[in-house]
Protein backbone atom coordinates (compact mmCIF):
# COMPACT_ATOMS: atom_id res chain seq x y z
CA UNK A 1 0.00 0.00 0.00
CA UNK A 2 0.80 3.94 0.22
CA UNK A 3 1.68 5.56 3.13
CA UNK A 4 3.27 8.42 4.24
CA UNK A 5 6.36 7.52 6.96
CA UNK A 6 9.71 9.15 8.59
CA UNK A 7 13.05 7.58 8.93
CA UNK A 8 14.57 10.57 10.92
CA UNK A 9 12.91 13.42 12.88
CA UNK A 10 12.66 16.78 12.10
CA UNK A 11 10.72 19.11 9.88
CA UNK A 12 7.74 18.08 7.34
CA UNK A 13 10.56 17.66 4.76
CA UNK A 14 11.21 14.23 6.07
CA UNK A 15 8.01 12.77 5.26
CA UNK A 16 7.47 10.65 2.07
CA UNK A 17 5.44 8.70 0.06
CA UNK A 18 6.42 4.63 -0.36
CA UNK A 19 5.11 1.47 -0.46
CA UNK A 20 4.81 -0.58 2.20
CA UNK A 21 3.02 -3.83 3.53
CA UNK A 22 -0.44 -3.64 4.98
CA UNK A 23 -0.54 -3.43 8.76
CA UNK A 24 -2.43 -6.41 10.23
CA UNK A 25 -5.13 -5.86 13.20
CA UNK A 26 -4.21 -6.84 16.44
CA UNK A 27 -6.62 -7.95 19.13
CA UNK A 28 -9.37 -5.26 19.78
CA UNK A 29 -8.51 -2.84 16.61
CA UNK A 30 -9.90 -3.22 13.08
CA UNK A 31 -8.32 -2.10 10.14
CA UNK A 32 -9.71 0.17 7.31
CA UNK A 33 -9.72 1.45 3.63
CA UNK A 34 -9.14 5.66 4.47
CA UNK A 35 -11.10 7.88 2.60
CA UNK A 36 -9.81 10.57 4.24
CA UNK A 37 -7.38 11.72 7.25
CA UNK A 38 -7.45 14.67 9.33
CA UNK A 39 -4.35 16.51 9.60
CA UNK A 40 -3.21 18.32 12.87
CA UNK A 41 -0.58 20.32 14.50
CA UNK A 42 0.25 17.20 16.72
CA UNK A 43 1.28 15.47 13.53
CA UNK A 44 4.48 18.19 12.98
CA UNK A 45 5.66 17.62 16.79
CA UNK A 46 5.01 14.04 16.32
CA UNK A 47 7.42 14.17 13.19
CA UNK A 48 9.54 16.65 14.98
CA UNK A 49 10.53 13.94 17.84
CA UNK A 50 7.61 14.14 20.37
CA UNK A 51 7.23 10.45 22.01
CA UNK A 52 10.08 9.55 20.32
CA UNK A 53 11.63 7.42 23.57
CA UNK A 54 8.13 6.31 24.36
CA UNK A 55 7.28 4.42 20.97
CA UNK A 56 8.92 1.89 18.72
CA UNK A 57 12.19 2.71 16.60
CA UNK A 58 11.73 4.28 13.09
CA UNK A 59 10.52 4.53 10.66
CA UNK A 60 7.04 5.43 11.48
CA UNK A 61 3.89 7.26 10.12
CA UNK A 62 1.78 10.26 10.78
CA UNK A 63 -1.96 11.00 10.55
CA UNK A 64 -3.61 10.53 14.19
CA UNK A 65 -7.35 10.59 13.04
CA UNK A 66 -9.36 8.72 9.77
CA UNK A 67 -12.43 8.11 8.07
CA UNK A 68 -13.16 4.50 5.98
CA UNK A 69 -14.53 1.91 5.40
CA UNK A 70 -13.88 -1.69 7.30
CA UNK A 71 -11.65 -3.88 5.53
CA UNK A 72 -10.47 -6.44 8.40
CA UNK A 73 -11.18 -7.26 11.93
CA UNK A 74 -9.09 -8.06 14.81
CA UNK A 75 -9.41 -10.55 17.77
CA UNK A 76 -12.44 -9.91 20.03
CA UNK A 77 -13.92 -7.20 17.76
CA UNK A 78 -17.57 -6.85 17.93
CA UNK A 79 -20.20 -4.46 16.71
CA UNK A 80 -18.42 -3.56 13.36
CA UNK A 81 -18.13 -5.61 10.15
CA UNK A 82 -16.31 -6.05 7.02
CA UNK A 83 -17.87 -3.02 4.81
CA UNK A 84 -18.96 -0.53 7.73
CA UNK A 85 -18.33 3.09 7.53
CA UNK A 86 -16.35 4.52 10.39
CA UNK A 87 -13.93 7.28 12.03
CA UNK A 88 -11.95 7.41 14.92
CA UNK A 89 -8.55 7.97 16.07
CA UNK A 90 -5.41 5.57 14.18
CA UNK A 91 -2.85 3.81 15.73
CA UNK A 92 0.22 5.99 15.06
CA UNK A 93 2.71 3.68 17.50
CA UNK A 94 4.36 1.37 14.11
CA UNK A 95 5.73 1.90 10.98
CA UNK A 96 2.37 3.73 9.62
CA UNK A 97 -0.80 5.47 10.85
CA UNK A 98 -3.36 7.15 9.52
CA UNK A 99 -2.17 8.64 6.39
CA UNK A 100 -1.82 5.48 4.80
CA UNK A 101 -4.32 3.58 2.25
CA UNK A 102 -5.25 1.22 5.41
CA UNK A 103 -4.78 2.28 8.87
CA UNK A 104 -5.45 0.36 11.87
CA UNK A 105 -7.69 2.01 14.76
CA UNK A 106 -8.45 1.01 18.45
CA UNK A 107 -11.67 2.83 18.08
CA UNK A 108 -14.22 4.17 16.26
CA UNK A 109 -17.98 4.94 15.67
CA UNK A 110 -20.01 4.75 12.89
CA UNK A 111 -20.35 7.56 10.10
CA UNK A 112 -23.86 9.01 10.58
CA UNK A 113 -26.04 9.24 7.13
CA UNK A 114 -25.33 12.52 5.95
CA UNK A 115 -21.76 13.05 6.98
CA UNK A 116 -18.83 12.71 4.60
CA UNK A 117 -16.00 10.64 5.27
CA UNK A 118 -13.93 14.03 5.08
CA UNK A 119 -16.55 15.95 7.49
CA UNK A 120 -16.04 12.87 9.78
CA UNK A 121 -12.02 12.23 9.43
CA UNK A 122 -12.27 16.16 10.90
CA UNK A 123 -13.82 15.20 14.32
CA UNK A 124 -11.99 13.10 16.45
CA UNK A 125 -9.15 14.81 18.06
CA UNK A 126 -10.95 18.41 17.81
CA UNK A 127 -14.12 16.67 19.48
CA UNK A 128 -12.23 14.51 22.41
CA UNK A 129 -10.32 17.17 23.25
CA UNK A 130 -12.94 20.05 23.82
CA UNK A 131 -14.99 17.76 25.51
CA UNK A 132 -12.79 15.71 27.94
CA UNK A 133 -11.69 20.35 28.37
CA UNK A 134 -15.03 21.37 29.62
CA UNK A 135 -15.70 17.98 31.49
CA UNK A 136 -12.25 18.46 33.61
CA UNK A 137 -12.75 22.47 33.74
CA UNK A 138 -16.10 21.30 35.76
CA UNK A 139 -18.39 23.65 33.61
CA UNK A 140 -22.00 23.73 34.28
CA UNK A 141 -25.50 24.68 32.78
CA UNK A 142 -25.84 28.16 33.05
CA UNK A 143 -22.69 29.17 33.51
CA UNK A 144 -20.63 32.03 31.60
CA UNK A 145 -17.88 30.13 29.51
CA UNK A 146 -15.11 32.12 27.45
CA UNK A 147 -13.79 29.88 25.20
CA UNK A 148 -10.53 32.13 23.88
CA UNK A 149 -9.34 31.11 20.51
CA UNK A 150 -12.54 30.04 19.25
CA UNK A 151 -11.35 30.37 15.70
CA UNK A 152 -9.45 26.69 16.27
CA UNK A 153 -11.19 23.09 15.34
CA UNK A 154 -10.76 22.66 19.18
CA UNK A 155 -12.34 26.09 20.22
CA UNK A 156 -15.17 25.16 17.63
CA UNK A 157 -16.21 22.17 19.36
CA UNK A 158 -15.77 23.45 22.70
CA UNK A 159 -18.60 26.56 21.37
CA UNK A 160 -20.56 23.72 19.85
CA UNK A 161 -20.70 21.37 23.19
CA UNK A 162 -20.89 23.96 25.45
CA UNK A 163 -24.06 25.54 23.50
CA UNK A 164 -25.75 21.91 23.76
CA UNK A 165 -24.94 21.51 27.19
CA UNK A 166 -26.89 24.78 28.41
CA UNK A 167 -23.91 26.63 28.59
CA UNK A 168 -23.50 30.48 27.46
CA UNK A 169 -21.01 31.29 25.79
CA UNK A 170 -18.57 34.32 24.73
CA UNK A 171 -16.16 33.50 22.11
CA UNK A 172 -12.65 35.16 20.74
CA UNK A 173 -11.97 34.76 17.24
CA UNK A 174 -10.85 36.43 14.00
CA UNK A 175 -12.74 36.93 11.06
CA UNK A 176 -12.87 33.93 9.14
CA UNK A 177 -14.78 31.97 11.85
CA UNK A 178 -16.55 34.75 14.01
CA UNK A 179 -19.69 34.95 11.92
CA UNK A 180 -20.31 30.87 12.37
CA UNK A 181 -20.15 31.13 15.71
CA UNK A 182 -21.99 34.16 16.10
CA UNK A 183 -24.85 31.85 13.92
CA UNK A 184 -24.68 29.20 16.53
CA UNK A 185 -25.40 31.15 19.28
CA UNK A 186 -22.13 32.16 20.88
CA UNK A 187 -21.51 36.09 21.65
CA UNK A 188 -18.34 37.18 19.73
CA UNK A 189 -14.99 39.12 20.27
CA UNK A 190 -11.73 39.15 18.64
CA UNK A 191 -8.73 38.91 20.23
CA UNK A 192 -5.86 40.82 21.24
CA UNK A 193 -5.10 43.64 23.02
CA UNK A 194 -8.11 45.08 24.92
CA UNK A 195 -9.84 41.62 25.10
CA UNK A 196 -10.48 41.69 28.72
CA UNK A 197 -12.33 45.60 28.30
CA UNK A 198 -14.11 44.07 25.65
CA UNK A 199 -15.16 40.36 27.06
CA UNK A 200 -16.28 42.62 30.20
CA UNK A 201 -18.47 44.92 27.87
CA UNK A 202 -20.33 41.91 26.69
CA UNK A 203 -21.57 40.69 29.98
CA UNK A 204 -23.17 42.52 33.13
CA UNK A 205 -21.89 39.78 35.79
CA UNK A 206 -18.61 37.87 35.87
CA UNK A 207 -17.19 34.63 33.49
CA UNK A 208 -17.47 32.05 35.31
CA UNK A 209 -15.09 30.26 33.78
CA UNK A 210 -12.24 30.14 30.35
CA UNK A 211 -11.23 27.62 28.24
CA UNK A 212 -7.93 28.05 26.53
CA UNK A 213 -7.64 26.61 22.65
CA UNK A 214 -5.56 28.92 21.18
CA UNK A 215 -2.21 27.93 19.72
CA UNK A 216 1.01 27.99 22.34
CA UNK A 217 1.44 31.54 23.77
CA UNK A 218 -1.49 32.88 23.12
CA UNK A 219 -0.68 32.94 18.72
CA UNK A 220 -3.72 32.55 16.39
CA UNK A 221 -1.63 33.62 13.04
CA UNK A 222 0.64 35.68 11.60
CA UNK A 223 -0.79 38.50 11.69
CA UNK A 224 -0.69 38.85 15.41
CA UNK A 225 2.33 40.47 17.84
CA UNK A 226 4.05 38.31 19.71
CA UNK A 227 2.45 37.35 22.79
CA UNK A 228 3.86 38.54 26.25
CA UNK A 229 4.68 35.85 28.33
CA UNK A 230 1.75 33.56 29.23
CA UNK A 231 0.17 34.78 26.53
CA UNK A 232 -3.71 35.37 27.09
CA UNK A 233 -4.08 33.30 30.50
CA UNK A 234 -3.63 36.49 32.73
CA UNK A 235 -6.14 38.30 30.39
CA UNK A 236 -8.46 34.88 31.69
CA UNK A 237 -7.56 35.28 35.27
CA UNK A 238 -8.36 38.81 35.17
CA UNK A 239 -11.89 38.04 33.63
CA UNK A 240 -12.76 34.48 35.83
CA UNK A 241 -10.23 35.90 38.97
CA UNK A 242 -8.99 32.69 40.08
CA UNK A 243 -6.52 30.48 37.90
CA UNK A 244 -8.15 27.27 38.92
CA UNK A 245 -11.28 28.79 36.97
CA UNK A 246 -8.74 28.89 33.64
CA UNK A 247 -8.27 25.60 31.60
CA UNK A 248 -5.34 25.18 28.57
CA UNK A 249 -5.30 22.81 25.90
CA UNK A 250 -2.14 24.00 24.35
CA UNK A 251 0.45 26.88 26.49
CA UNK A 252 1.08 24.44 29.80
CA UNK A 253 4.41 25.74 30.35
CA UNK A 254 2.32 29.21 31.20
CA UNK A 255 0.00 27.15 33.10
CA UNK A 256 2.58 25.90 35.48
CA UNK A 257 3.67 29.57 36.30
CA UNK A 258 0.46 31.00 36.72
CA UNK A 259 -1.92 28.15 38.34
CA UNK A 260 -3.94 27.49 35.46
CA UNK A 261 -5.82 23.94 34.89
CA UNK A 262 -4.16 21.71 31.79
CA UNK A 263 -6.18 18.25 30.40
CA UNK A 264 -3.82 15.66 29.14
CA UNK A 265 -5.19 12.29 29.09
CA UNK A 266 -6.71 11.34 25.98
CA UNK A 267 -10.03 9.59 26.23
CA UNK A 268 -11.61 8.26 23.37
CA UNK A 269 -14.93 7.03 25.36
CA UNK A 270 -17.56 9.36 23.42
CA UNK A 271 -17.00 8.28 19.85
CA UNK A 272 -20.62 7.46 19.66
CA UNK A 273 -21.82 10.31 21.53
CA UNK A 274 -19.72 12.46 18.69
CA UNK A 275 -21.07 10.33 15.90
CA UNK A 276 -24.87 11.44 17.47
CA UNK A 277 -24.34 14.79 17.04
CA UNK A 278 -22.70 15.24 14.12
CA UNK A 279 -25.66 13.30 12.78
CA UNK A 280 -27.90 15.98 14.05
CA UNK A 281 -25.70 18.69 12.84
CA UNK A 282 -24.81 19.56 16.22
CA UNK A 283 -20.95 19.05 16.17
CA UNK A 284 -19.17 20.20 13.11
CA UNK A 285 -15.40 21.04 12.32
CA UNK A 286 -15.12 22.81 8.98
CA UNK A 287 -13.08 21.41 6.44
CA UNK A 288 -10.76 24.25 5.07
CA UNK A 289 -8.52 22.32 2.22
CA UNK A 290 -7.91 18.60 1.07
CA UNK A 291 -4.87 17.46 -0.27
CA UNK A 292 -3.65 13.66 -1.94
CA UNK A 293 -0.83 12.11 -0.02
CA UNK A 294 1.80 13.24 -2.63
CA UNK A 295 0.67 17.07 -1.32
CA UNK A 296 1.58 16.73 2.27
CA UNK A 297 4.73 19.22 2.14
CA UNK A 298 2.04 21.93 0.54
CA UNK A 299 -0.57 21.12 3.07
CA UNK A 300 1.98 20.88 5.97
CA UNK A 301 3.37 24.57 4.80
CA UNK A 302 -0.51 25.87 5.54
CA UNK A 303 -1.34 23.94 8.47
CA UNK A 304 2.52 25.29 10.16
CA UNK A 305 1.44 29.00 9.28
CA UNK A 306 -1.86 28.84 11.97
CA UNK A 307 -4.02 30.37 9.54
CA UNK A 308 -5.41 27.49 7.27
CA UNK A 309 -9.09 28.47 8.38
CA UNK A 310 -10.33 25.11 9.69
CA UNK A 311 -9.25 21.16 9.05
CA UNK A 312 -6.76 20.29 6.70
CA UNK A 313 -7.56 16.90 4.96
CA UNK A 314 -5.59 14.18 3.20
CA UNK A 315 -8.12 12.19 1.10
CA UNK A 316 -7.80 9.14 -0.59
């Protein structure tokens, strides 16, 4: 088959295309035909050496969440068949992973009728992490959420969830995004210098608490100044006045300084859950850009600039 793999670590440039043998399903996982993969910024750090004394030697793959259809079942598997459509998080710990023309997975849901394997390949990662984010941050119905960097896939979902939960919400974000969520019910800002004055101006009682998705340090593109150190989290202690009130998905060396909440263990429990509400249009990560597996130094170039304006896809 095709896959994309590494033999050293370092920048995209590493990565190419090659054939390689078919990974085989171990007990629990299944293996599928991808349609599509979902490309993320953990994919560069993964290629850049991240895990590297934790998982096996090289060469290995990259591509950490996929879309298919069933080809081959492992030991113990039940509930899926040869055929099914389904997405979930790959296996990214051998010599391949997601970006691959099969790709093993130790779970997965169903596609929902109505939802492209490409609309689907962009939910995993984006989903578990905003939710497993407001689970630990202990949000509750009612409540006053700032989700900062709303503009991300992550921040998305968080808006998203948070809105179905009973949650309200106020959201930072730049242009390209802030109208959607403005549509789905969250009250937007932008970012930046000033956001505390103008989160404040938005809401006659305090937030009661802030979610962090924005890029390390506070960055949402290029466009921006460089952030001061800690980027926005004292901006989010000012607004929620306690640290433990503050969540980060990305800046936890900030976090450490200042007191602020991280979530680290990846749970992928709610795969069903995820697959229910994208079939009922409730959770959605836009798509920006697909690519073919021969692109991936061109789409790697737009997802390292922090402006490609939602997923970036490898389809098959």
């Amino acid at each position: 088959m095709k896959a994309l793999q590494f033999d050293r670590f370092g920048s995209p440039d590493v990565i190419v295309l090659r054939d390689v043998p078919q990974p085989v399903p171990g007990p629990g996982q299944i293996r599928i035909a991808v349609r599509a993969c979902g490309l993320t910024p953990a994919d560069w750090h993964v290629v850049d050496g991240l895990l590297a004394d934790h998982l096996p030697p090289l060469p290995r793959g990259l591509g950490l969440e996929v879309a298919g259809t069933v080809d081959a079942l492992g030991e113990g598997v039940t509930g899926v068949q040869v055929g099914d459509r389904v997405f979930g998080p790959a296996t990214f710990d051998g010599p391949t992973a997601g970006a691959a023309e099969y790709a093993l997975m130790p779970a997965w849901a169903h596609i929902p009728e109505g939802v492209t394997a490409e609309q689907a390949a962009a939910l995993p990662m984006a989903a578990e992490t905003a939710w497993r984010a407001l689970d630990d941050l202990g949000v509750q119905p009612g409540e006053l959420l700032l989700v900062h960097g709303a503009g991300t896939t992550v921040g998305e979902a968080a808006v998203r969830f948070a809105l179905h939960r009973g949650i309200r919400v106020i959201a930072t974000a730049g242009p390209t995004r802030a109208a959607a969520l403005e549509e789905i019910g969250a009250q937007v800002t932008t970012y930046g210098e000033g956001m505390a004055e103008r989160v404040s101006a938005l809401t006659p009682g305090p937030v009661d608490r802030a979610l962090d998705t924005a890029p390390t340090g506070g960055r949402i593109d290029r466009a921006d100044r460089p952030s001061p150190a800690g980027g926005s989290l004292p901006a989010l202690i000012e607004l929620t006045g306690d640290p433990d009130r503050v969540l980060t998905v990305s800046d936890f060396a900030a976090a450490a300084e200042l007191g602020v909440r991280i979530t680290t263990e990846i749970r992928y429990d709610q795969m069903n859950e995820f697959a229910r509400l994208a079939g009922e249009g409730i959770l959605a990560v836009p798509v920006a850009r697909t690519y073919t597996l021969d692109r991936i130094q061109e789409a790697a170039e737009l997802s390292q600039s922090r402006r490609p304006g939602g997923k970036l896809m490898l389809v098959l």
